[in-house]
Protein backbone atom coordinates (compact mmCIF):
# COMPACT_ATOMS: atom_id res chain seq x y z
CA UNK A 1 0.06 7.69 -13.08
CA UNK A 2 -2.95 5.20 -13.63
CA UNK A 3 -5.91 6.03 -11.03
CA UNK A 4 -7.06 2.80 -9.13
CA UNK A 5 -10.79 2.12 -10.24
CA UNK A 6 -12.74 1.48 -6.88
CA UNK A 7 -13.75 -2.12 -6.85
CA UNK A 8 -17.68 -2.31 -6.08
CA UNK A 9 -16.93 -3.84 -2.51
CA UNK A 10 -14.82 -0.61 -2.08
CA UNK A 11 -18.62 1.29 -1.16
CA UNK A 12 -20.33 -1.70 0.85
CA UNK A 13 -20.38 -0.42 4.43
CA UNK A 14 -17.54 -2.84 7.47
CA UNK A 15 -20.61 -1.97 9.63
CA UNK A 16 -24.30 -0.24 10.56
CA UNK A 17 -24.57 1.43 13.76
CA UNK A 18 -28.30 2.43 14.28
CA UNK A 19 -28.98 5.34 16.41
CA UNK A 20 -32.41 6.10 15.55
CA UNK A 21 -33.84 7.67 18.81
CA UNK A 22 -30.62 8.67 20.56
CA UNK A 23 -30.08 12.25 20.62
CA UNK A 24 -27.17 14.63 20.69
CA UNK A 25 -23.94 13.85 21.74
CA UNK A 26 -25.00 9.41 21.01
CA UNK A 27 -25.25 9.80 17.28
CA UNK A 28 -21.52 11.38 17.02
CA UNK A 29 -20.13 9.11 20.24
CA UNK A 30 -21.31 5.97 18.14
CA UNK A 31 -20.02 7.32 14.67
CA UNK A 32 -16.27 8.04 15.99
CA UNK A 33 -16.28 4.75 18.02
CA UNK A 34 -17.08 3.03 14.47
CA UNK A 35 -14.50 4.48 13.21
CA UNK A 36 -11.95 4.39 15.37
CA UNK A 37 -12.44 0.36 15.44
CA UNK A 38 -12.96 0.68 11.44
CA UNK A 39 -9.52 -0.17 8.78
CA UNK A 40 -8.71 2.77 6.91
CA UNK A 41 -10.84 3.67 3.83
CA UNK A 42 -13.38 1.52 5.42
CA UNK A 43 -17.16 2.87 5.07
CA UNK A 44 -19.20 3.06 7.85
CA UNK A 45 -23.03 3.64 7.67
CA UNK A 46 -24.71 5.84 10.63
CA UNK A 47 -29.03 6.11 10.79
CA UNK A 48 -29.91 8.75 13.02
CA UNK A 49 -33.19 10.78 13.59
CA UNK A 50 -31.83 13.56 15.66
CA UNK A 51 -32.69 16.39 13.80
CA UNK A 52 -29.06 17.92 14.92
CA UNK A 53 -27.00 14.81 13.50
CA UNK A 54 -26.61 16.40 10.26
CA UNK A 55 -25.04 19.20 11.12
CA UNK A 56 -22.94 17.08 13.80
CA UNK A 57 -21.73 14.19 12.05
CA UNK A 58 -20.59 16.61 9.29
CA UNK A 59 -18.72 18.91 11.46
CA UNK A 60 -17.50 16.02 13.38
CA UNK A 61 -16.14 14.21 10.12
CA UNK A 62 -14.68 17.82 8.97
CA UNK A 63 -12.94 18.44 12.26
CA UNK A 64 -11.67 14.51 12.46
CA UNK A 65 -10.26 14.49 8.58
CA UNK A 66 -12.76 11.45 7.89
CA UNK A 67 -15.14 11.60 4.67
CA UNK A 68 -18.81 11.57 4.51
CA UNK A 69 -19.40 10.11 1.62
CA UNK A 70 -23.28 10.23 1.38
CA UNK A 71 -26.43 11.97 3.26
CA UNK A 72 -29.80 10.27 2.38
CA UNK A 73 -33.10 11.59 3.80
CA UNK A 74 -35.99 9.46 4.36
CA UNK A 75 -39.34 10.64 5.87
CA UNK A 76 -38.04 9.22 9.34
CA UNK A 77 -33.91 9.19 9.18
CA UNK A 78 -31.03 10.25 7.74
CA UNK A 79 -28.61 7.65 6.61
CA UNK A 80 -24.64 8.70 6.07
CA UNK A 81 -21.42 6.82 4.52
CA UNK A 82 -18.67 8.06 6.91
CA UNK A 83 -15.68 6.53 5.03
CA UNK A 84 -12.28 6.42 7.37
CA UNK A 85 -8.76 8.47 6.82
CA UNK A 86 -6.05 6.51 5.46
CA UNK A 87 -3.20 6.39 7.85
């Protein structure tokens, strides 16, 4: 069976939700809501500066069967790709 090539659009985030200077439990709360309002295989994108949200969106994103595509560290934030479950 032929694998579907991801089309470039496939890794452009549906939305941003900036939580920079919200601490634990906003950066999670604002991640699931994303997603829950998100299509499946939809990307969302999630800033935070808590210096928990790592830890938390990844857990959260484990324990919820959603993907976190990408973790990037800047000096001030962390920026993640939390792509959606099908179905």
């Amino acid at each position: 069976m032929k694998q579907k090539r991801p089309r470039s659009t496939d890794q452009k985030p549906c939305c941003t939700i900036d939580t920079r200077g919200m601490f634990c439990p906003i950066p999670v709360y604002k991640a699931r809501q994303a997603v829950l309002e998100a299509k499946p295989r939809q990307i969302v994108e999630l800033l935070a500066d808590d210096p928990a949200a790592e830890e938390d969106i990844t857990r959260w994103a484990e324990r919820t069967g959603n993907t976190v595509l990408a973790i990037e560290k800047t000096d001030d934030y962390v920026r993640f790709l939390i792509q959606k479950t099908e179905g």
